[in-house]
N, C-alpha and C. Protein backbone atom coordinates (compact mmCIF):
# COMPACT_ATOMS: atom_id res chain seq x y z
N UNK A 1 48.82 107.09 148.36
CA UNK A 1 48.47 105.68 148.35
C UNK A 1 48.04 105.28 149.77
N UNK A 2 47.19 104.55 149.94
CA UNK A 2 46.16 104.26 150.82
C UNK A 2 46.84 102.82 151.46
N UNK A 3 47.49 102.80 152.83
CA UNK A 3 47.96 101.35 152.94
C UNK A 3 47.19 100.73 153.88
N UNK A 4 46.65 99.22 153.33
CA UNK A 4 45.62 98.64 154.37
C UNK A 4 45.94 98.35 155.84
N UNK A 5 45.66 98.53 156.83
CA UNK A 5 46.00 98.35 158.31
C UNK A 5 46.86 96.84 157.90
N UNK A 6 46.12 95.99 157.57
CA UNK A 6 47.23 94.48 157.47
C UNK A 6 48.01 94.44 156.96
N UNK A 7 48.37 95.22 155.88
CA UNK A 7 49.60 95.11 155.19
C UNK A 7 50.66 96.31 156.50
N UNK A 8 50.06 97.26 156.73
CA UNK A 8 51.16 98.01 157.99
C UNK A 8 51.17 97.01 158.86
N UNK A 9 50.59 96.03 159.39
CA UNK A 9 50.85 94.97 160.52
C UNK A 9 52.16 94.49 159.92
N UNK A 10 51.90 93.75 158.65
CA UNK A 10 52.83 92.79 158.23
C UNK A 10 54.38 93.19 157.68
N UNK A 11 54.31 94.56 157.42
CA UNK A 11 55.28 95.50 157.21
C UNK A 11 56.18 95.69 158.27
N UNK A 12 55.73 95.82 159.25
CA UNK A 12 55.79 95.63 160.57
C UNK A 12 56.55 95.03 161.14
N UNK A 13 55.91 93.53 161.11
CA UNK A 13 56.79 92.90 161.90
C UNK A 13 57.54 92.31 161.19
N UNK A 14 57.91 92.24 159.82
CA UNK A 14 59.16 92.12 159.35
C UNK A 14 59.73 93.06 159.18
N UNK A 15 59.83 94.24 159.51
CA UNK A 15 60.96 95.41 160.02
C UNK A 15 61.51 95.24 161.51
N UNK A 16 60.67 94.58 162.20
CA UNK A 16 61.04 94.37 163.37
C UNK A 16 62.33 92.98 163.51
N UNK A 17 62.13 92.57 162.51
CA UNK A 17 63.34 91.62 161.93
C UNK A 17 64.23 92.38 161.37
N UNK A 18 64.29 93.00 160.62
CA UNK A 18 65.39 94.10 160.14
C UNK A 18 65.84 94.41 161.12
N UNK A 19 65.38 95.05 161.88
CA UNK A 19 66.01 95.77 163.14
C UNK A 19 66.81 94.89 164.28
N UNK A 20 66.83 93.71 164.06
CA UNK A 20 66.90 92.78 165.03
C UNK A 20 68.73 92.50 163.98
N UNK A 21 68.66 92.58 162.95
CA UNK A 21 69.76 92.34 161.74
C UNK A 21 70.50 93.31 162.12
N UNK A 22 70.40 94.98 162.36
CA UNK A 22 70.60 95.86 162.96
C UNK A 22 71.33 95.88 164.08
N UNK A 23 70.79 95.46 165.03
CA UNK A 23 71.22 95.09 165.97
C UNK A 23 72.44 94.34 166.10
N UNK A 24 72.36 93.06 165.74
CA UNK A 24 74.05 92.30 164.93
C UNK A 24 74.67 92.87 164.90
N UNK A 25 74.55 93.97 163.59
CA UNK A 25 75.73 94.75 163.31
C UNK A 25 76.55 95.90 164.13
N UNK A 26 75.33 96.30 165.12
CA UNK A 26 75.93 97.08 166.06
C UNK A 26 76.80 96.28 167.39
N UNK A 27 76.14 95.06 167.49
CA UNK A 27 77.05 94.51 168.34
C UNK A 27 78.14 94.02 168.15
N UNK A 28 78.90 94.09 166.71
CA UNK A 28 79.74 93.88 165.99
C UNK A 28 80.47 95.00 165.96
N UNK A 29 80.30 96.38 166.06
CA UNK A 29 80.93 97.31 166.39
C UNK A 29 80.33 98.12 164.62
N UNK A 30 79.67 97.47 163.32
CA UNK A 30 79.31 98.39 162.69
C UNK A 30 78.28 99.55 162.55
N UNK A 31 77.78 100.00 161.68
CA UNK A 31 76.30 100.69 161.74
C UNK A 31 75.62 100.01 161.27
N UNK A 32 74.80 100.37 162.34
CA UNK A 32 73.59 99.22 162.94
C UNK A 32 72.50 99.61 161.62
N UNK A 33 72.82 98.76 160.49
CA UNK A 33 71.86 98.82 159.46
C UNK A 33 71.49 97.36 159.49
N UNK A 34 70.17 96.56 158.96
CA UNK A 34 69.71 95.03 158.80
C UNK A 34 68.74 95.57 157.68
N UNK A 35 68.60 94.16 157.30
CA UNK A 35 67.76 93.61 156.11
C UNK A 35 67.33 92.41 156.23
N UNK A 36 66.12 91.97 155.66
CA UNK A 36 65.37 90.96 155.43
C UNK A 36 64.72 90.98 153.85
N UNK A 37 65.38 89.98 153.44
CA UNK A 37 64.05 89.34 152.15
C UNK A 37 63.01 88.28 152.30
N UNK A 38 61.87 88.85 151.77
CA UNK A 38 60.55 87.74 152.57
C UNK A 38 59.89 87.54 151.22
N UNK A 39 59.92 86.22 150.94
CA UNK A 39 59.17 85.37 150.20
C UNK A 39 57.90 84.69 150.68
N UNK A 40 56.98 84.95 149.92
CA UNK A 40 55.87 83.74 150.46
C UNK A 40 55.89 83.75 152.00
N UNK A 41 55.62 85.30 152.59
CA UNK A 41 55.83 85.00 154.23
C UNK A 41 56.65 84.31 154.83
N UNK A 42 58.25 83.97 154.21
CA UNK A 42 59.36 83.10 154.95
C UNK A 42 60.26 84.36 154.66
N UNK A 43 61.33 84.25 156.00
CA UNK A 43 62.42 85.08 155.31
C UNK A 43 63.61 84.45 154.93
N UNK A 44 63.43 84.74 153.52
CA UNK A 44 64.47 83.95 152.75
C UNK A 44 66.48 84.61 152.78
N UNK A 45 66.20 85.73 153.38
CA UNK A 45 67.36 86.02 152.91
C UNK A 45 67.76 87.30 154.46
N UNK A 46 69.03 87.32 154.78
CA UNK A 46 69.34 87.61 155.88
C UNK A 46 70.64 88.89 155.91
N UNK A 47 70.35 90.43 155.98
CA UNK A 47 72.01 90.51 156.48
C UNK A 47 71.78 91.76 157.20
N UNK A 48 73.10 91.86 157.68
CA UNK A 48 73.39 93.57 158.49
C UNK A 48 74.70 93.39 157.77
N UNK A 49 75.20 95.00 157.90
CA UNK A 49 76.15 95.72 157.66
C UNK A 49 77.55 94.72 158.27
N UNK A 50 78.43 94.43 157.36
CA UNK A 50 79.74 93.76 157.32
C UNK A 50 80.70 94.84 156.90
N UNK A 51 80.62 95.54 156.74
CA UNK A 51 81.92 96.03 155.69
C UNK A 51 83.15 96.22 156.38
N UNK A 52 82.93 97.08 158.17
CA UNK A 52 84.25 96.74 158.90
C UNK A 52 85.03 95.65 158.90
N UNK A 53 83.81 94.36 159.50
CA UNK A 53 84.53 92.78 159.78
C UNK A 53 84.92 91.97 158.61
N UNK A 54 84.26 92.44 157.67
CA UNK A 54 84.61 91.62 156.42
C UNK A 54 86.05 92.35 155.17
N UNK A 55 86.35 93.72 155.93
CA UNK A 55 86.99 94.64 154.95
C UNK A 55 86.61 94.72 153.49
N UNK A 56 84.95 95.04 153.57
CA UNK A 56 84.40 94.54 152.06
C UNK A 56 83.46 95.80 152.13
N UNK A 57 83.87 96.15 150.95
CA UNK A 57 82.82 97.81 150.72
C UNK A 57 81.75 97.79 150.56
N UNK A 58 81.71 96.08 149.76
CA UNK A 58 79.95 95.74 149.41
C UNK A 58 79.22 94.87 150.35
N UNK A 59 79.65 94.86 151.32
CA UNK A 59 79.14 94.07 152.33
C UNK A 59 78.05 94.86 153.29
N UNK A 60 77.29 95.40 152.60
CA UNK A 60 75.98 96.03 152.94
C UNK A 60 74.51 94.96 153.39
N UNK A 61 74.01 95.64 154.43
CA UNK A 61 73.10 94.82 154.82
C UNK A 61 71.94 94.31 153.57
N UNK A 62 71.60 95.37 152.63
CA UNK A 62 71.12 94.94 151.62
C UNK A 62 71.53 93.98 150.74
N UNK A 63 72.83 93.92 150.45
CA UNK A 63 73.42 93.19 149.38
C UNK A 63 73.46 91.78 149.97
N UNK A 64 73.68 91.92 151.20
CA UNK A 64 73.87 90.69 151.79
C UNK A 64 72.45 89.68 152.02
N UNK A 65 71.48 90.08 152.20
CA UNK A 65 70.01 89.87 152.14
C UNK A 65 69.86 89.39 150.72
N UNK A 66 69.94 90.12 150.01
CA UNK A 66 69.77 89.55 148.22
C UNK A 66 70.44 88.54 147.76
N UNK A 67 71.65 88.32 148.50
CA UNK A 67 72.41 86.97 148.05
C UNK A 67 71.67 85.91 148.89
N UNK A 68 71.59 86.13 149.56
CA UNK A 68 70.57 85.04 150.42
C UNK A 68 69.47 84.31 149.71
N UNK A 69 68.57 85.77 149.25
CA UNK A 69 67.61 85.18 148.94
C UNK A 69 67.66 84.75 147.52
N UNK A 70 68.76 85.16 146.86
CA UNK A 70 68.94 84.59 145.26
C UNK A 70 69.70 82.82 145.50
N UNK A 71 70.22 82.74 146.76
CA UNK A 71 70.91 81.38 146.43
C UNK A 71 69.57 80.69 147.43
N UNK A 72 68.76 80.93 147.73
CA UNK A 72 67.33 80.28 147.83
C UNK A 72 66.33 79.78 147.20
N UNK A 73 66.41 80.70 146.40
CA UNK A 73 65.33 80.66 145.16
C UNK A 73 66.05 80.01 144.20
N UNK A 74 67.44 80.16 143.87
CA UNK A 74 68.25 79.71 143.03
C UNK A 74 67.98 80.44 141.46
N UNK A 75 67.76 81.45 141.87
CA UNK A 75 67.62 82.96 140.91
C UNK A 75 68.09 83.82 140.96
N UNK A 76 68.36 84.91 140.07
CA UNK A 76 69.13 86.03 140.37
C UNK A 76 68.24 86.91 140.60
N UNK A 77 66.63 86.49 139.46
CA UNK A 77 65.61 87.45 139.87
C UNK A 77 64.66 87.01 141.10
N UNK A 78 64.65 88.17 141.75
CA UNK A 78 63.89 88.26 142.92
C UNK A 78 62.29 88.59 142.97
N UNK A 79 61.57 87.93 141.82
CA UNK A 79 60.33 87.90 141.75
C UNK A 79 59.54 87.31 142.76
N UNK A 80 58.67 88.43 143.04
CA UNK A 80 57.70 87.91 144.68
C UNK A 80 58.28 88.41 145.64
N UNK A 81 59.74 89.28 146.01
CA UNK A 81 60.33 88.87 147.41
C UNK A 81 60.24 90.59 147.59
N UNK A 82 59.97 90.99 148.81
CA UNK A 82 60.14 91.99 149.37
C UNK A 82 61.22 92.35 150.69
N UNK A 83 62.35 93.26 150.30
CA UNK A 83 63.13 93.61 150.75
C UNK A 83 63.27 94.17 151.96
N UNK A 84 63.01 94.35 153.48
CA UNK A 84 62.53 95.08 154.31
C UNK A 84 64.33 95.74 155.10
N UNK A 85 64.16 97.03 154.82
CA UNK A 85 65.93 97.49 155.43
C UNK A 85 65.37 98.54 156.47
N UNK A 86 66.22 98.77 157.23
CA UNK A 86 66.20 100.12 158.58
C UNK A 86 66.63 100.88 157.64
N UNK A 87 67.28 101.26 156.54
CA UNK A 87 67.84 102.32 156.26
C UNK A 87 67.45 102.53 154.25
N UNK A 88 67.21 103.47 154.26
CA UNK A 88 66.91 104.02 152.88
C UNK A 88 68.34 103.72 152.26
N UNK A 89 68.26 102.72 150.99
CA UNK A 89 69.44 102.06 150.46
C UNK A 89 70.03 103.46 149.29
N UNK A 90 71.67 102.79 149.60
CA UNK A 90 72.44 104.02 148.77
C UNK A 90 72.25 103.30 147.01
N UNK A 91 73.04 103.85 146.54
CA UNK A 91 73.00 103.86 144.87
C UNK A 91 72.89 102.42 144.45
N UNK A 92 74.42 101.87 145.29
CA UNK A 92 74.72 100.61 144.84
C UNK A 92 73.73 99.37 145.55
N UNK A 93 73.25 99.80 146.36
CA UNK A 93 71.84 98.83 146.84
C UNK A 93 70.62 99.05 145.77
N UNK A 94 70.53 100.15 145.48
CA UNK A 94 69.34 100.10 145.14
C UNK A 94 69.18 99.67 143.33
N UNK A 95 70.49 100.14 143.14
CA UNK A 95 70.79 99.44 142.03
C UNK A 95 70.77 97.95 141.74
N UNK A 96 71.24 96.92 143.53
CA UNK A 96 71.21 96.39 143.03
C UNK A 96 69.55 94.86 143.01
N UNK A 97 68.88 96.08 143.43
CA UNK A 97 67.31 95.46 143.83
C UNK A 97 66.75 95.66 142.28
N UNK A 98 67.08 96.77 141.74
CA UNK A 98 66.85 96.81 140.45
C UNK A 98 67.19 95.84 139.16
N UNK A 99 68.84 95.50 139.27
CA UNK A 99 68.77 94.52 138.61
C UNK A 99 68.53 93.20 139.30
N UNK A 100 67.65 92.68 140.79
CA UNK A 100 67.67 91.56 140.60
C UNK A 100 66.26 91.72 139.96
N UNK A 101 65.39 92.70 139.86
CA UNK A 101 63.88 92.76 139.54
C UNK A 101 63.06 92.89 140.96
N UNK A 102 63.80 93.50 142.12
CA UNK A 102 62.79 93.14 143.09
C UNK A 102 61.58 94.16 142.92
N UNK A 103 60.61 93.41 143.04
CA UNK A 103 59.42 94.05 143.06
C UNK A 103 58.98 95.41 143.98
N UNK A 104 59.45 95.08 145.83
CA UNK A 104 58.75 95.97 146.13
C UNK A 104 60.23 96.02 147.64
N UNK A 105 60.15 97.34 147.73
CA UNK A 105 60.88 97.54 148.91
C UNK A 105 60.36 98.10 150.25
N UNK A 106 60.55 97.75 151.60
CA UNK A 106 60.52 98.61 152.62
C UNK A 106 61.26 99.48 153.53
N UNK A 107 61.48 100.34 153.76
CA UNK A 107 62.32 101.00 154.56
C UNK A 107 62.07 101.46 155.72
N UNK A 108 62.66 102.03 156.92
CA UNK A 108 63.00 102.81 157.67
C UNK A 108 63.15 104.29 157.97
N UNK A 109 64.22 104.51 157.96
CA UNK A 109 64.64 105.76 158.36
C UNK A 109 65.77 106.55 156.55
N UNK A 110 65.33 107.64 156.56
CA UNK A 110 65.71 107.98 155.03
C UNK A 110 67.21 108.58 155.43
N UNK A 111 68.27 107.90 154.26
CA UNK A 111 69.58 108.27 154.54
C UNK A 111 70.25 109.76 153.58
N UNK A 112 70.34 110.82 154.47
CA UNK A 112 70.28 112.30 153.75
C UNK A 112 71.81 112.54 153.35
N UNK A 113 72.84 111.20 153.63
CA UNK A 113 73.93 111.36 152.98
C UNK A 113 74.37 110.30 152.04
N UNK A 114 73.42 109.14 151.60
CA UNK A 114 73.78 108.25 150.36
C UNK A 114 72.52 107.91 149.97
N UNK A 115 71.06 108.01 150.29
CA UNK A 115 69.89 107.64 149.90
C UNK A 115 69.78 107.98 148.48
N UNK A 116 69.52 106.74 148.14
CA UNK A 116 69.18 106.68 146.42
C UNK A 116 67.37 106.43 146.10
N UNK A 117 67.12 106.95 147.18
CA UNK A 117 65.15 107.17 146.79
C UNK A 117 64.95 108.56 147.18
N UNK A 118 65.27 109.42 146.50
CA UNK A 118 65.02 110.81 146.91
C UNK A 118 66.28 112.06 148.13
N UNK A 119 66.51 111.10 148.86
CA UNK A 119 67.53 111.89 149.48
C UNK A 119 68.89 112.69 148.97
N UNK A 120 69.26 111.68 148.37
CA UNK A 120 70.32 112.52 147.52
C UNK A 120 70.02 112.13 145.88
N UNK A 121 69.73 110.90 145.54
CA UNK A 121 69.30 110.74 144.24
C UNK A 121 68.41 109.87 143.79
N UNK A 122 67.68 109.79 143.48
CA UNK A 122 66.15 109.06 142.90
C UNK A 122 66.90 107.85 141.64
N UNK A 123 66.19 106.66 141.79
CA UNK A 123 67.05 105.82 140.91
C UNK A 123 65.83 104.27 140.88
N UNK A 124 65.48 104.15 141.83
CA UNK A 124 64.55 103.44 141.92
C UNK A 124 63.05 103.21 141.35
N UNK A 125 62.55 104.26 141.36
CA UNK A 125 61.14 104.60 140.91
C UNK A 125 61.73 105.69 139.95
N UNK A 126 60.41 105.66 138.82
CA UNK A 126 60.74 106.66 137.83
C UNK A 126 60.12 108.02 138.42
N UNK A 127 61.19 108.97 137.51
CA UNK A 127 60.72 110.01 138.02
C UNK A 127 60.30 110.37 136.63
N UNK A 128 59.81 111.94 136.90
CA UNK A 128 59.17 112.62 135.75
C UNK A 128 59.70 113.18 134.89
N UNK A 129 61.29 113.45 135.40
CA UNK A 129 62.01 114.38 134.69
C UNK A 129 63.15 113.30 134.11
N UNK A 130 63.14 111.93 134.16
CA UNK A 130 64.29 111.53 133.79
C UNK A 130 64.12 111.19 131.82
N UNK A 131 64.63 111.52 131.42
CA UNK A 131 64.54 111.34 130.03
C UNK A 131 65.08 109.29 129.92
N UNK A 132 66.01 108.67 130.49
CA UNK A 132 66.13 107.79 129.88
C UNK A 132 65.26 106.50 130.87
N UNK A 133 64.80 105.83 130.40
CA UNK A 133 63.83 104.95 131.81
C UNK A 133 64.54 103.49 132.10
N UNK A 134 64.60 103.35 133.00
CA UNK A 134 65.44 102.04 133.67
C UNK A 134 64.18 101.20 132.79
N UNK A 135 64.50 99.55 132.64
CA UNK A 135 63.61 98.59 132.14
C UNK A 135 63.00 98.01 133.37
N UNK A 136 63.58 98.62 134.83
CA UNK A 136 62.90 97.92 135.84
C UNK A 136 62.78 99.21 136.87
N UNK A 137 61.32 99.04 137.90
CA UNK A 137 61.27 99.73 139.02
C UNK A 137 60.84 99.03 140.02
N UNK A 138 60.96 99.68 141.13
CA UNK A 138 61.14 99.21 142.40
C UNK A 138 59.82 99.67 143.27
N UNK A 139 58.97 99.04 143.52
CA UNK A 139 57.82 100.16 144.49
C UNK A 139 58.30 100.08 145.88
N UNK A 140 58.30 101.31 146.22
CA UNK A 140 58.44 102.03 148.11
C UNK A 140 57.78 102.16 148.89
N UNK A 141 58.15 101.21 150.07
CA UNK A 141 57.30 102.06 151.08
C UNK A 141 58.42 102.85 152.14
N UNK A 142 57.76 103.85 152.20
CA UNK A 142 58.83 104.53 153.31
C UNK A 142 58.49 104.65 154.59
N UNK A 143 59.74 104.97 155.55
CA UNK A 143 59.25 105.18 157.10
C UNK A 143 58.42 104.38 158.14
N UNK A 144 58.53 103.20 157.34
CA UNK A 144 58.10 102.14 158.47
C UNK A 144 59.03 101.72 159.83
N UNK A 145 58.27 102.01 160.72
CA UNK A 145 59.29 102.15 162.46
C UNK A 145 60.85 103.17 162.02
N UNK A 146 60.04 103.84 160.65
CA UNK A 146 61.74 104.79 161.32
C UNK A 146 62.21 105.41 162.52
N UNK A 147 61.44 105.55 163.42
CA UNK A 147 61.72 106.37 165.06
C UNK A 147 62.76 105.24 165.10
N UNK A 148 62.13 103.85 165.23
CA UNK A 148 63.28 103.07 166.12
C UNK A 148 64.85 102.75 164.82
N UNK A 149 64.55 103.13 164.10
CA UNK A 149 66.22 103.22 162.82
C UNK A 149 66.78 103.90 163.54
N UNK A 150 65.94 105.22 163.27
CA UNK A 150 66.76 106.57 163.37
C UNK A 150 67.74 106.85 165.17
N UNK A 151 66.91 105.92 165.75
CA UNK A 151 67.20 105.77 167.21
C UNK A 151 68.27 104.96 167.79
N UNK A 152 68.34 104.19 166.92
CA UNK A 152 69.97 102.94 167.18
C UNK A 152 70.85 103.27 166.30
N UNK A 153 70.43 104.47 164.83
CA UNK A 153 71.51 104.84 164.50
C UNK A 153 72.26 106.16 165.60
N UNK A 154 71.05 107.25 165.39
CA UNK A 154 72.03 107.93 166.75
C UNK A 154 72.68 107.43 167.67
N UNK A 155 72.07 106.56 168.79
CA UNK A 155 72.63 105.51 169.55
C UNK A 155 73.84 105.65 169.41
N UNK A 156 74.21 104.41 168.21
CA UNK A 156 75.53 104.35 167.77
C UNK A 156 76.08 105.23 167.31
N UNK A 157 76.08 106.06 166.89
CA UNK A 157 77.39 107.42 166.65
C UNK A 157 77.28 108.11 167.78
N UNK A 158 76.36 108.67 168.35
CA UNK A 158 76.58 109.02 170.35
C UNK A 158 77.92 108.13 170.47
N UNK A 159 77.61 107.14 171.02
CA UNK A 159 78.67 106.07 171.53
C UNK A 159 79.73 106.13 170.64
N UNK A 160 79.85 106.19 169.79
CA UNK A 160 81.29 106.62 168.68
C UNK A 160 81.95 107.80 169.27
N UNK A 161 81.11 108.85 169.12
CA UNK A 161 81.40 109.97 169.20
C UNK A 161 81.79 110.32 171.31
N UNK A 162 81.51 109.89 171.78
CA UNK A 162 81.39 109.87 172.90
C UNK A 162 83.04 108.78 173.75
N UNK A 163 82.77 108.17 173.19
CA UNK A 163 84.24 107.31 173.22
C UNK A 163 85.40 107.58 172.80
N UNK A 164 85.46 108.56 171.43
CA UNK A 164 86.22 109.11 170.73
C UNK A 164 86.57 110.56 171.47
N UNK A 165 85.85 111.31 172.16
CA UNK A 165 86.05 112.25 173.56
C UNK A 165 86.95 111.51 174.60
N UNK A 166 85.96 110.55 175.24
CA UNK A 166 87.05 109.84 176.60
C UNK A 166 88.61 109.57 176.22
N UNK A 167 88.44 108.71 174.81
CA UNK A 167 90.09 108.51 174.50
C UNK A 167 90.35 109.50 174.79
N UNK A 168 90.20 110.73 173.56
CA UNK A 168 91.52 112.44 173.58
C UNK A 168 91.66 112.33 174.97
N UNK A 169 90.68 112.27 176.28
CA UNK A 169 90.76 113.21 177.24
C UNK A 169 91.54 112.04 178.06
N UNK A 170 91.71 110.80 177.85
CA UNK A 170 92.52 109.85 178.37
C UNK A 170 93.93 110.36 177.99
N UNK A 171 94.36 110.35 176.87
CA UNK A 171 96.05 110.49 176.23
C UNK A 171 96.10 111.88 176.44
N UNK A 172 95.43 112.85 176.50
CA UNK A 172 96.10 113.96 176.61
C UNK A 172 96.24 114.39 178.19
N UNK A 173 95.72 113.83 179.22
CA UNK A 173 96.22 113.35 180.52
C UNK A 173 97.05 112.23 181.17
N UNK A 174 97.04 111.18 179.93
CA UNK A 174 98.68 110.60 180.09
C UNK A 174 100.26 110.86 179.72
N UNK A 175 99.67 111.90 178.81
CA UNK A 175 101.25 112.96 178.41
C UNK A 175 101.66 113.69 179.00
N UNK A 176 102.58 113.61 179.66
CA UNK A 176 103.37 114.45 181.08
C UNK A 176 103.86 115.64 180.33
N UNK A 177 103.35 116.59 181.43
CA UNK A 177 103.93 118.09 180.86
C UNK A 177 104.88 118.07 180.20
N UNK A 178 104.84 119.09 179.75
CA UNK A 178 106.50 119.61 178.65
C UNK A 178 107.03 120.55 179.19
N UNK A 179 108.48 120.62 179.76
CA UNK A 179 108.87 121.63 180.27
C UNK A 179 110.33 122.02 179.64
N UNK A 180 110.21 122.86 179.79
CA UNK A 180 111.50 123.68 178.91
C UNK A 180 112.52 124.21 179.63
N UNK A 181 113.57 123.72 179.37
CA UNK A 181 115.28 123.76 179.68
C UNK A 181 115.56 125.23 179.23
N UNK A 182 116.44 125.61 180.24
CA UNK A 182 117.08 126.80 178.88
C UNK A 182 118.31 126.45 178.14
N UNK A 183 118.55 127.19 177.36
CA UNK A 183 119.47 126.83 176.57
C UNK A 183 120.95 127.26 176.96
């Protein structure tokens, strides 16, 4: 599929809003995932990743974007609105773009341990081999500014992972030798 230079402009810079949602969440201490829903060129609907601060499993940057834009529209279906995320949505996102009817999605960077568009399981768009057919699909675009996803997600697990070193090497140099008595 052939995408017109204006529509990659406009793809664009509402990923560059995603990423900015992203951002939030990393300064919040989660993974730095964002979302945008854009209606009629407005963005109707807003989220990044909650699930630490909120102790809520479904508090996904996607899900959170769709409630937005459903208590906007004052619909559940999301006819017209395009979804723009940093991150290729897992099962329960993409499931749940499906049942609001969203038309068309954009993504980022593809997630090779919960992606529900091909990475780990296809659910969105029909495939060829599925015998039973959802009553709704989702059209994709993929890999729009994934360098910069894929780049604040490493980011952030570096810095996880990197902090999670300094601690060990902090406490296991505040534990005073062990020395042994005889008996």
């Amino acid at each position: 599929m052939i995408i017109p230079p204006e529509q990659t402009e406009i793809d664009e810079m509402w990923m560059h809003e995603a990423l900015k949602e992203a951002q939030k969440a990393a300064d919040l201490g989660e993974v730095p995932i964002g979302a945008v829903a854009v209606y009629q060129g407005e963005i109707i609907g807003r989220g990044h990743n909650r699930k630490e601060s909120d102790q809520d499993p479904i508090a996904h940057a996607e899900i959170l974007a769709l409630q937005q834009a459903a208590q906007h529209l004052g619909s559940w279906r999301l006819i017209d609105v395009t979804l723009y995320c940093t991150l290729e949505p897992c099962p329960m996102c993409g499931g749940a773009m499906m049942q609001a009817r969203l038309p068309r999605l954009v993504y980022g960077a593809p997630d090779l341990k919960f992606g529900a568009d091909g990475s780990i399981v296809s659910i969105m768009e029909p495939q060829a081999d599925q015998e039973k057919q959802f009553n709704h699909f989702v059209s994709i675009r993929r890999g729009v500014l994934a360098n910069e996803s894929i780049s604040m997600l490493q980011h952030f697990f570096r810095t996880i992972r990197q902090n999670a070193k300094r601690r060990k090497a902090e406490q296991s140099s505040d534990t005073p030798p062990t020395t042994s008595t005889p008996l």
